[in-house]
PDB file of N, CA and C in Angstrom:
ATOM      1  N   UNK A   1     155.967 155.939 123.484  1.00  0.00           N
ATOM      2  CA  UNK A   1     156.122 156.859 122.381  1.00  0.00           C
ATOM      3  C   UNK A   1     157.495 156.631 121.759  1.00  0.00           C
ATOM      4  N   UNK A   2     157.562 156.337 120.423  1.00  0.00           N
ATOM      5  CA  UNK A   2     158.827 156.351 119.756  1.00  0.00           C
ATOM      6  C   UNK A   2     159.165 157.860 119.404  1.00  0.00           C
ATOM      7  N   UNK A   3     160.523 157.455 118.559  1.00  0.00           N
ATOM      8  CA  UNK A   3     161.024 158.678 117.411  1.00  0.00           C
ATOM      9  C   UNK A   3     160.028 159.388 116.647  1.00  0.00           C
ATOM     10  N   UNK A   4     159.303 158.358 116.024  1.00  0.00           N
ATOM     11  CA  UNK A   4     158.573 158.316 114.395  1.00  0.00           C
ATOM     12  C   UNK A   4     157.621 158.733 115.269  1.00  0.00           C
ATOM     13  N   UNK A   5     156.984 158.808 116.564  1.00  0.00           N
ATOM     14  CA  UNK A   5     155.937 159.425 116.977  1.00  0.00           C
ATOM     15  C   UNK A   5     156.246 160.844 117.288  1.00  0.00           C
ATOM     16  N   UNK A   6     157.081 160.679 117.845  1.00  0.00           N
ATOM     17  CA  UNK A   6     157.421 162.454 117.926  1.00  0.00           C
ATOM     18  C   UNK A   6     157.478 162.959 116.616  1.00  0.00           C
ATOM     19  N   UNK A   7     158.377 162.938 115.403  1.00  0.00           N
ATOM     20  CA  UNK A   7     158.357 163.181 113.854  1.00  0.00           C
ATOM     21  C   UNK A   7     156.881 163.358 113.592  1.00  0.00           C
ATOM     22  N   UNK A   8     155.797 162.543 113.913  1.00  0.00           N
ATOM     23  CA  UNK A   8     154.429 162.885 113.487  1.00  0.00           C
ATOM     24  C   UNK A   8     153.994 164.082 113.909  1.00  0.00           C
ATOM     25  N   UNK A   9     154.056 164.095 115.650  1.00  0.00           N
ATOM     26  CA  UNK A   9     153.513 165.059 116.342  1.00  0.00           C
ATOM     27  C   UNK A   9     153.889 166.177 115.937  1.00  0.00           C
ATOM     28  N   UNK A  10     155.234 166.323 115.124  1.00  0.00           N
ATOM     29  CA  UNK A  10     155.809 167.757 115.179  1.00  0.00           C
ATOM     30  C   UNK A  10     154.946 168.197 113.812  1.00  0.00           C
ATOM     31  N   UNK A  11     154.752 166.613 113.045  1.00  0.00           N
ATOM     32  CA  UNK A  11     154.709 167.421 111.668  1.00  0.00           C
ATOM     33  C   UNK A  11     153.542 167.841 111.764  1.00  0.00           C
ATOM     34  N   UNK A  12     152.133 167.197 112.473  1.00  0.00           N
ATOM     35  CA  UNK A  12     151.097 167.654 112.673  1.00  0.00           C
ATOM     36  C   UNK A  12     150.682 169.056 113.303  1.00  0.00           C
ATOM     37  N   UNK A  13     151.647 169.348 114.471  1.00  0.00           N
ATOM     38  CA  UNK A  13     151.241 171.005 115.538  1.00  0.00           C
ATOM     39  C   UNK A  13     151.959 171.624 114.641  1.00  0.00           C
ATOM     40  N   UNK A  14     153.246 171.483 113.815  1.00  0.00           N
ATOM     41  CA  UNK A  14     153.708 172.766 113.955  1.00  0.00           C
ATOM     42  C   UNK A  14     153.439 172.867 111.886  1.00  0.00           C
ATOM     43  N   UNK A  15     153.135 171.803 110.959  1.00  0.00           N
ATOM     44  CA  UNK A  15     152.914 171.825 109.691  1.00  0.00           C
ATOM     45  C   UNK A  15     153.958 171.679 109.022  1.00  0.00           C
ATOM     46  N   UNK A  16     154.999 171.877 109.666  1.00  0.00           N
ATOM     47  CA  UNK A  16     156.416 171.429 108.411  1.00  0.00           C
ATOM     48  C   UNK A  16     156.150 170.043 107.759  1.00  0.00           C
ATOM     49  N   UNK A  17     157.097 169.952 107.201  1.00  0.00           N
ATOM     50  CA  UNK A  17     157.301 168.308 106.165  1.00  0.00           C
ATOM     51  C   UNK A  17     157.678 167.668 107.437  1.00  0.00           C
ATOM     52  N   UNK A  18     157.448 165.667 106.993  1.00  0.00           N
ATOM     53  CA  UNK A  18     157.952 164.973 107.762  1.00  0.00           C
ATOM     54  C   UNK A  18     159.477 165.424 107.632  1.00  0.00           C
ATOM     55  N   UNK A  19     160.137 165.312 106.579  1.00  0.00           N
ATOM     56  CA  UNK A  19     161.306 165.591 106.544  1.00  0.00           C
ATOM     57  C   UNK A  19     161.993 166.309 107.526  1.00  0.00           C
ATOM     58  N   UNK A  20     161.160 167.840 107.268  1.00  0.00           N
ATOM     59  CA  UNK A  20     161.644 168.353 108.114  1.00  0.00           C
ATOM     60  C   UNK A  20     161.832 168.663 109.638  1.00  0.00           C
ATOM     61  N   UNK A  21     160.249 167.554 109.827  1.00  0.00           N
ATOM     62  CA  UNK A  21     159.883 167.010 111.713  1.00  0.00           C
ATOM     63  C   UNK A  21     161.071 165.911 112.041  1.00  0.00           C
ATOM     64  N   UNK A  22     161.338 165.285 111.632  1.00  0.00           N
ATOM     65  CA  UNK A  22     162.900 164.503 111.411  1.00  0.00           C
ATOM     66  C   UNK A  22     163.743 165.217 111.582  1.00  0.00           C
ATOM     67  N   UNK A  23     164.750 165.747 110.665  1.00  0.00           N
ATOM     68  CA  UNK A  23     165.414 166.461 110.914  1.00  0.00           C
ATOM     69  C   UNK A  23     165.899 166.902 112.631  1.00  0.00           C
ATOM     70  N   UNK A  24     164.289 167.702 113.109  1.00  0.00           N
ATOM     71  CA  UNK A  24     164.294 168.636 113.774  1.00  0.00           C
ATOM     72  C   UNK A  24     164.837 167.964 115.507  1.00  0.00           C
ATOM     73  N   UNK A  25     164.121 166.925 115.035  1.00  0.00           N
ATOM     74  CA  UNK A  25     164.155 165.380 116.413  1.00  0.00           C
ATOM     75  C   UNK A  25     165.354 165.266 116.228  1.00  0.00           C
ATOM     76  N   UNK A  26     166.123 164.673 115.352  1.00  0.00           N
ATOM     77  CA  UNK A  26     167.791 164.006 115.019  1.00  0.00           C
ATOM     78  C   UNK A  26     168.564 165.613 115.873  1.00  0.00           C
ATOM     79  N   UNK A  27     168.298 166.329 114.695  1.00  0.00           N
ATOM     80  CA  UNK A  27     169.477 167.682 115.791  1.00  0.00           C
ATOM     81  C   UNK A  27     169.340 167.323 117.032  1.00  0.00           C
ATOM     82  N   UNK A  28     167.932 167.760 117.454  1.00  0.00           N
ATOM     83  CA  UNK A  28     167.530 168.052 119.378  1.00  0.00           C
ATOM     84  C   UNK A  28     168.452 166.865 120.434  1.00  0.00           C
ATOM     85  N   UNK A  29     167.992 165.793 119.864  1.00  0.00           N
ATOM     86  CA  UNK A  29     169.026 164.796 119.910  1.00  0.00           C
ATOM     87  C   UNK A  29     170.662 164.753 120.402  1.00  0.00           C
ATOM     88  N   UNK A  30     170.571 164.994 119.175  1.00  0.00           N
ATOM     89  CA  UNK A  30     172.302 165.144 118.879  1.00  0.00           C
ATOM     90  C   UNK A  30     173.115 166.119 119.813  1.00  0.00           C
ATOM     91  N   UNK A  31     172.179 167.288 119.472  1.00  0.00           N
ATOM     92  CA  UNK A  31     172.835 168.224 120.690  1.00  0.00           C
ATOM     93  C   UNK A  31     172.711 167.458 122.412  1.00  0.00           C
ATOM     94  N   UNK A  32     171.671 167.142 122.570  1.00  0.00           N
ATOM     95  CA  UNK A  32     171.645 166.718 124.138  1.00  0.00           C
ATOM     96  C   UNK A  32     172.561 165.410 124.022  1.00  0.00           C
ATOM     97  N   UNK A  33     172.324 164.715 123.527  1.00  0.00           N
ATOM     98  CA  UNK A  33     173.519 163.691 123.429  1.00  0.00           C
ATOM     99  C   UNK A  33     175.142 163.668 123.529  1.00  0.00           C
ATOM    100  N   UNK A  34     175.349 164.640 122.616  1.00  0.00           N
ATOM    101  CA  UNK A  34     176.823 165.083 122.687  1.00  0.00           C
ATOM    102  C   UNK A  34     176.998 166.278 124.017  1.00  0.00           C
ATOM    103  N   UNK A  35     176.218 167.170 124.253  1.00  0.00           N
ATOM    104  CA  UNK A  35     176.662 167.893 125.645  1.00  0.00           C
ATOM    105  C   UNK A  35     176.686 166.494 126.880  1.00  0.00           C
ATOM    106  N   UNK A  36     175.823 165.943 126.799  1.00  0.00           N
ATOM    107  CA  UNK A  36     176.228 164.698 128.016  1.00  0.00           C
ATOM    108  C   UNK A  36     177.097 164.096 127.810  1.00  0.00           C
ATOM    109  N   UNK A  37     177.771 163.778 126.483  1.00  0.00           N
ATOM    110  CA  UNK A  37     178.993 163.013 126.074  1.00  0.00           C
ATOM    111  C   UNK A  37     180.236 163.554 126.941  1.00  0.00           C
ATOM    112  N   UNK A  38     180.186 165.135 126.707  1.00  0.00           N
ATOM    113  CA  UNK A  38     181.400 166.129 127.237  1.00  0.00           C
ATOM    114  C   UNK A  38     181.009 166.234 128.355  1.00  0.00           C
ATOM    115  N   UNK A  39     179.875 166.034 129.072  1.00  0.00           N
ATOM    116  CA  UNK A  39     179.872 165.478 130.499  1.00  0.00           C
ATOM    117  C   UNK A  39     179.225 167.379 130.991  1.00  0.00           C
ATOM    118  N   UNK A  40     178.530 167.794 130.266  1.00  0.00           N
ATOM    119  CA  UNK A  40     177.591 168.917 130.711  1.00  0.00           C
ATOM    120  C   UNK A  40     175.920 168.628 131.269  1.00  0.00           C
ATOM    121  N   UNK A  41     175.396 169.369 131.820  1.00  0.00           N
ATOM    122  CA  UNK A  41     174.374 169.212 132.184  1.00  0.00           C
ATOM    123  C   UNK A  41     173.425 169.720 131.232  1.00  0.00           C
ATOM    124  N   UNK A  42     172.055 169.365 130.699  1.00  0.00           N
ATOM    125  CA  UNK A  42     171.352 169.593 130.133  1.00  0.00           C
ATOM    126  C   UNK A  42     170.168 169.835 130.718  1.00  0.00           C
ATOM    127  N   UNK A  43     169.633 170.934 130.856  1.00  0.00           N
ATOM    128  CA  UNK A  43     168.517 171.067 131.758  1.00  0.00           C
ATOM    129  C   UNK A  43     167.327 172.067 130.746  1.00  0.00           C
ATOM    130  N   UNK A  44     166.399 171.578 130.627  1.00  0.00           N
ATOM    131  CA  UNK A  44     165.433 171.911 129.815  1.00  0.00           C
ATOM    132  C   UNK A  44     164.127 172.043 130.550  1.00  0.00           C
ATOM    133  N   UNK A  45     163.801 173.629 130.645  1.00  0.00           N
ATOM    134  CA  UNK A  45     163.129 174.712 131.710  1.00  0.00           C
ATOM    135  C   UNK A  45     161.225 173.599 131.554  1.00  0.00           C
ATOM    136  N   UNK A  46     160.842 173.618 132.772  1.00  0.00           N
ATOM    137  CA  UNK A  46     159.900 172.909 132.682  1.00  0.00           C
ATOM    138  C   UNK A  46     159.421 171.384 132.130  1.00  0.00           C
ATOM    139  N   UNK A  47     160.775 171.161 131.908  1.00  0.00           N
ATOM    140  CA  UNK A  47     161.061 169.364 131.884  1.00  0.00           C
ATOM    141  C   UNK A  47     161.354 168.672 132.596  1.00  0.00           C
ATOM    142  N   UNK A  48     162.891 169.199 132.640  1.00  0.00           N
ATOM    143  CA  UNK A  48     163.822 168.309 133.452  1.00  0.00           C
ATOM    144  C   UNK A  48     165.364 168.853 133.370  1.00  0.00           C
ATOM    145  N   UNK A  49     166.077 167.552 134.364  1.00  0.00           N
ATOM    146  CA  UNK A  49     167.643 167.857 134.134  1.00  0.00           C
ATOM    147  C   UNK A  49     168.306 166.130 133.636  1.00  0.00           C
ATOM    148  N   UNK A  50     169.119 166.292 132.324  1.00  0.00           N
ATOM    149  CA  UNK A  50     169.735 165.384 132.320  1.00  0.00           C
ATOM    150  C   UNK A  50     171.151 165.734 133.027  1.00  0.00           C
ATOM    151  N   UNK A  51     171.740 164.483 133.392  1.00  0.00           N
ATOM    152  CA  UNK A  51     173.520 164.861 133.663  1.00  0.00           C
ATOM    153  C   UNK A  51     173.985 163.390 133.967  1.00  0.00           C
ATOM    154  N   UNK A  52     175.110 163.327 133.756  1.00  0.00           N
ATOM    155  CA  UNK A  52     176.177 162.223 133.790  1.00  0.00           C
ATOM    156  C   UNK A  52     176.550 161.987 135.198  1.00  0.00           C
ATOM    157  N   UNK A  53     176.662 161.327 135.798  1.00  0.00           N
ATOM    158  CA  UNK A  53     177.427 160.990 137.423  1.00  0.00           C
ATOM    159  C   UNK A  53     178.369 159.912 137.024  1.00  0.00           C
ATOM    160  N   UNK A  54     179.537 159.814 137.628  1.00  0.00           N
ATOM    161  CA  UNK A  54     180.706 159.339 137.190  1.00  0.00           C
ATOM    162  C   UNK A  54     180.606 158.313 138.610  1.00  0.00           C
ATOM    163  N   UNK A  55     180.427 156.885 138.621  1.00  0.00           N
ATOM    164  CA  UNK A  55     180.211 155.865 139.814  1.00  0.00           C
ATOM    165  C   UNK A  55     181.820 155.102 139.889  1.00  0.00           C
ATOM    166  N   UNK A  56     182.331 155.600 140.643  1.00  0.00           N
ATOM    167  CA  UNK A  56     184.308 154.678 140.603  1.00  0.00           C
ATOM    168  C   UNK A  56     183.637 152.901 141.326  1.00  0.00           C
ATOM    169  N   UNK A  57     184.758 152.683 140.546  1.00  0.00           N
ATOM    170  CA  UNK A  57     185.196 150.992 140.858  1.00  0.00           C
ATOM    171  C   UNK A  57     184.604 150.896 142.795  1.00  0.00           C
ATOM    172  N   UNK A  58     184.183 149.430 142.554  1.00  0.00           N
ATOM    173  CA  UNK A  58     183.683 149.203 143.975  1.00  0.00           C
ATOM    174  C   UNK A  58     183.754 147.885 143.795  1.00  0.00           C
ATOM    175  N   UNK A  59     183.281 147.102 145.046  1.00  0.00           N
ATOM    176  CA  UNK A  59     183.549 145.905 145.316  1.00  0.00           C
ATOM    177  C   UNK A  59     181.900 145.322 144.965  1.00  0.00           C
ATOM    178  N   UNK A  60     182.038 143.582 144.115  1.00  0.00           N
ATOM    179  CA  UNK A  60     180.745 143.475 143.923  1.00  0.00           C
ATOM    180  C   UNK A  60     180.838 141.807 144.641  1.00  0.00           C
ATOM    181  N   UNK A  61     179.702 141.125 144.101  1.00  0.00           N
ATOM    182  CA  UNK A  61     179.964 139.509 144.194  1.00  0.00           C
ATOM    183  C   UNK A  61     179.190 139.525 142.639  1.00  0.00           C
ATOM    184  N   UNK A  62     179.975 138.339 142.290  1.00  0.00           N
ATOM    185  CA  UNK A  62     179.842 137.229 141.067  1.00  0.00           C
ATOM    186  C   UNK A  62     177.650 136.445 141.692  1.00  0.00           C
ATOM    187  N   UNK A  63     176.751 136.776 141.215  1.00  0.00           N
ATOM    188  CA  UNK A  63     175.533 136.362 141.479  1.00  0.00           C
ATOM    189  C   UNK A  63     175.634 134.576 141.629  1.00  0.00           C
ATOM    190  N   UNK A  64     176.245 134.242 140.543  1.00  0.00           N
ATOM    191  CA  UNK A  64     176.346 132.710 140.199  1.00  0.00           C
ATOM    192  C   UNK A  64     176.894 131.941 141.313  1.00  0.00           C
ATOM    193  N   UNK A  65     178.379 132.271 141.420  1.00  0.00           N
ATOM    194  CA  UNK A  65     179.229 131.926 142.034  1.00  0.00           C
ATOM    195  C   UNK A  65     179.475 132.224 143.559  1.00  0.00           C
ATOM    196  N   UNK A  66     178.996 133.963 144.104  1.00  0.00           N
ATOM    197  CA  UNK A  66     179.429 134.263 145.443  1.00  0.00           C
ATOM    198  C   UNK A  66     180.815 134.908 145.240  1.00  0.00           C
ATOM    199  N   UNK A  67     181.761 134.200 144.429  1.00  0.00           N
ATOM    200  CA  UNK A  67     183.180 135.049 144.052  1.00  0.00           C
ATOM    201  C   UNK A  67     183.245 136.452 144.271  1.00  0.00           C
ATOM    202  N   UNK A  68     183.829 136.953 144.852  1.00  0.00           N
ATOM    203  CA  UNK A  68     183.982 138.348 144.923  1.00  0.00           C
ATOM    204  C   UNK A  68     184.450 139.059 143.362  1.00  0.00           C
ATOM    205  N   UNK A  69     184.144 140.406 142.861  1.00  0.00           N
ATOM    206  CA  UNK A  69     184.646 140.478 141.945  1.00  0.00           C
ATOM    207  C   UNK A  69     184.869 142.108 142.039  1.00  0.00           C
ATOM    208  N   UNK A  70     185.512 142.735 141.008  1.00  0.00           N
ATOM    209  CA  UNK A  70     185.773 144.257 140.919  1.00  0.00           C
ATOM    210  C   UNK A  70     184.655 145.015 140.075  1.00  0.00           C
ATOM    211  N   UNK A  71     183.674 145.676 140.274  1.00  0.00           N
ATOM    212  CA  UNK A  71     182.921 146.465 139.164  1.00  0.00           C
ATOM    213  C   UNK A  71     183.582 147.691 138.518  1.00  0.00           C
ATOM    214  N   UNK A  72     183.764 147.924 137.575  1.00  0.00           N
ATOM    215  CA  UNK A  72     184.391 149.200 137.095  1.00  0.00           C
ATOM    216  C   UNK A  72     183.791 150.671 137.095  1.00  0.00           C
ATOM    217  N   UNK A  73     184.991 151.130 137.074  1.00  0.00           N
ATOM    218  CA  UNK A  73     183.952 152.504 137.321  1.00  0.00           C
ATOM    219  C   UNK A  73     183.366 152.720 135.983  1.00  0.00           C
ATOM    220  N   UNK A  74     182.195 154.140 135.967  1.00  0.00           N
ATOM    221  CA  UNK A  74     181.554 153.872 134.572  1.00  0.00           C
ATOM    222  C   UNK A  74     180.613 155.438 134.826  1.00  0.00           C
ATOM    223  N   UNK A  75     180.294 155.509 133.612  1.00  0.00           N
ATOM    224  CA  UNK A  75     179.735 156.827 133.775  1.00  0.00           C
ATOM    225  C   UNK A  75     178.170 156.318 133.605  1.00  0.00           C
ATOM    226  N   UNK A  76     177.504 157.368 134.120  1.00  0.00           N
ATOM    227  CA  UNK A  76     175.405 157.098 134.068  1.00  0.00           C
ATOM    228  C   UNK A  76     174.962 157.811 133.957  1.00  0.00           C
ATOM    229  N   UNK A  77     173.820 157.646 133.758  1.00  0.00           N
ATOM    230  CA  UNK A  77     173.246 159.012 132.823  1.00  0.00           C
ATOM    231  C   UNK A  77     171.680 158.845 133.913  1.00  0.00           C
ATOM    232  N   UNK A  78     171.402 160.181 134.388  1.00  0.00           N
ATOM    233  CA  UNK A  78     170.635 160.079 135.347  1.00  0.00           C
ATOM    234  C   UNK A  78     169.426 161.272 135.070  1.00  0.00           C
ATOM    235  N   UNK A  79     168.382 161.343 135.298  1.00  0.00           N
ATOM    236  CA  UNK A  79     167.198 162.311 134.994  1.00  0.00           C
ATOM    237  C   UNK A  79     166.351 162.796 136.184  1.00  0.00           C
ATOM    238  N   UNK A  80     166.179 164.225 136.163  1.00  0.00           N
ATOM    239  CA  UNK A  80     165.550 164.266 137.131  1.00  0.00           C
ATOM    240  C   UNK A  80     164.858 165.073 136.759  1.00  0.00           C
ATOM    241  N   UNK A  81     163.010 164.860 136.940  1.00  0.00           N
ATOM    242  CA  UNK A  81     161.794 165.644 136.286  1.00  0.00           C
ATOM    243  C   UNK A  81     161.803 167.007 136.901  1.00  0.00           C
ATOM    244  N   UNK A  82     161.543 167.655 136.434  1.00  0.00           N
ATOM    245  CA  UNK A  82     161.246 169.278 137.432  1.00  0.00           C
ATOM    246  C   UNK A  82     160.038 169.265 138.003  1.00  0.00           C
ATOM    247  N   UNK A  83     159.332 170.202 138.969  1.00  0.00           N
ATOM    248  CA  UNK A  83     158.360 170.191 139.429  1.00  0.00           C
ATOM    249  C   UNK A  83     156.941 170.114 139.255  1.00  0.00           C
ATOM    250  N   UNK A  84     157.486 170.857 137.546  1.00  0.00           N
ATOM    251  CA  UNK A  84     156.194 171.450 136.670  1.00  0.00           C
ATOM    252  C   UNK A  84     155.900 169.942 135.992  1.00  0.00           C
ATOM    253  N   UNK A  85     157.000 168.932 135.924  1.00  0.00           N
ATOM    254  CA  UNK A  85     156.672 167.977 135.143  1.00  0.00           C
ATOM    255  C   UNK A  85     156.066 166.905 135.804  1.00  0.00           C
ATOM    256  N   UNK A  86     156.259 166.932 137.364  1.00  0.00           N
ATOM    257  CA  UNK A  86     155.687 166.444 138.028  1.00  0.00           C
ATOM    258  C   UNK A  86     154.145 166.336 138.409  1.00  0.00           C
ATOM    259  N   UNK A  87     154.173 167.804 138.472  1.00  0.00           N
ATOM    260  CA  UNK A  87     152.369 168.354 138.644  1.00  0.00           C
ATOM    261  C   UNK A  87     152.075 167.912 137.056  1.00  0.00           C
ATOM    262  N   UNK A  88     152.457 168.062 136.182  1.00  0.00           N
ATOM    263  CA  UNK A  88     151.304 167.420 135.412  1.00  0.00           C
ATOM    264  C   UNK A  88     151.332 166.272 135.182  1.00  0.00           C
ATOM    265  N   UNK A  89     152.107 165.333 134.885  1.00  0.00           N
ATOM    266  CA  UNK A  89     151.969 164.156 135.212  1.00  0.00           C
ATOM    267  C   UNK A  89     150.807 163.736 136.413  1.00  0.00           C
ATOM    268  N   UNK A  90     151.318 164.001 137.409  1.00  0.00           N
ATOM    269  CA  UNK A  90     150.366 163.635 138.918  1.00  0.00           C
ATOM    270  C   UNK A  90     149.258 164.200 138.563  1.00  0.00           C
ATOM    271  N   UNK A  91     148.726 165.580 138.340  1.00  0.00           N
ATOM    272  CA  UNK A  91     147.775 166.017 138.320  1.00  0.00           C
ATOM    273  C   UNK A  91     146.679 165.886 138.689  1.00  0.00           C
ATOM    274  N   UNK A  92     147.280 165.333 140.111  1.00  0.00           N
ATOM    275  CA  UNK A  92     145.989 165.548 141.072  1.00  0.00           C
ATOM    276  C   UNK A  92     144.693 163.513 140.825  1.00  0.00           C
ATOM    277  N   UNK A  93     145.315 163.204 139.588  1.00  0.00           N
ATOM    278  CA  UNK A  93     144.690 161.819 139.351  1.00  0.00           C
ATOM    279  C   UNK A  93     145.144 160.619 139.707  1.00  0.00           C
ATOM    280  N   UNK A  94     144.514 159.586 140.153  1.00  0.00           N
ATOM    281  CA  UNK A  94     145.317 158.765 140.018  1.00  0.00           C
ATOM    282  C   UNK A  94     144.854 157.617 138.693  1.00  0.00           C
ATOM    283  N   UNK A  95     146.043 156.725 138.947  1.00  0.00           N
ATOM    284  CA  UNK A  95     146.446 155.851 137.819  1.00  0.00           C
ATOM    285  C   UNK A  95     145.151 154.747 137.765  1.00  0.00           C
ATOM    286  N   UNK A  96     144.702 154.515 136.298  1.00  0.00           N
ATOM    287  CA  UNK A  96     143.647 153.233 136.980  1.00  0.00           C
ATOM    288  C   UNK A  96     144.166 151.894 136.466  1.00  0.00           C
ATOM    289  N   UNK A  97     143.458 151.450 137.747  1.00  0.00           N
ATOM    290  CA  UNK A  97     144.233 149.549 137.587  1.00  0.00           C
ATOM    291  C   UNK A  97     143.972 149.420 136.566  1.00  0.00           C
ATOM    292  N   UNK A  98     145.395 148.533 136.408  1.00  0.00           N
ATOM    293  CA  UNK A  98     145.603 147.630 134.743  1.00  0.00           C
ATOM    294  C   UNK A  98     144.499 146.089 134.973  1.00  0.00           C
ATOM    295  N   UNK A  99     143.769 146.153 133.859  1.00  0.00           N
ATOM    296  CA  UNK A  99     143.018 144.727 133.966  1.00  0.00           C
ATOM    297  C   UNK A  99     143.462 143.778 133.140  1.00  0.00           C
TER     298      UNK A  99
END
């Protein structure tokens, strides 16, 4: 599912303009984007939780070479489904083989 698919979906359930199903995606966005920027948690009731974990410098190897090298520390952005999002997803089905 893209952007422009969500923009449809909205404009279809809820009847506004595309314009304004746009719009509505870009804010939602923006806000969750920038609270993770400032390093808040975003947790959205019967979804999920986004949040940032901050991973410090550690020791790596060079793949190519074997060289030992330094990884930097770095911030990540990590998700975790809630329960409710789980049960429906799973819902009791399973997945059918890809042919």
């Amino acid at each position: 599912m893209t952007k422009a698919d969500l923009v449809d979906l909205i404009y279809e359930r809820v009847g506004s303009s595309k314009k304004e199903a746009c719009d509505v995606v870009e804010a939602v966005f923006a806000i969750i984007r920038d609270s993770l920027r400032h390093g808040q948690k975003v947790k959205i009731s019967g979804f999920g939780t986004f949040l940032v974990n901050q991973k410090h410098a550690r020791r790596g190897r060079n793949p190519q070479t074997g060289e030992p090298i330094t990884i930097d520390s770095r911030r990540v952005l990590s998700f975790k489904p809630s329960q409710v999002l789980k049960e429906r997803v799973n819902n009791g089905t399973k997945p059918s083989p890809e042919v």
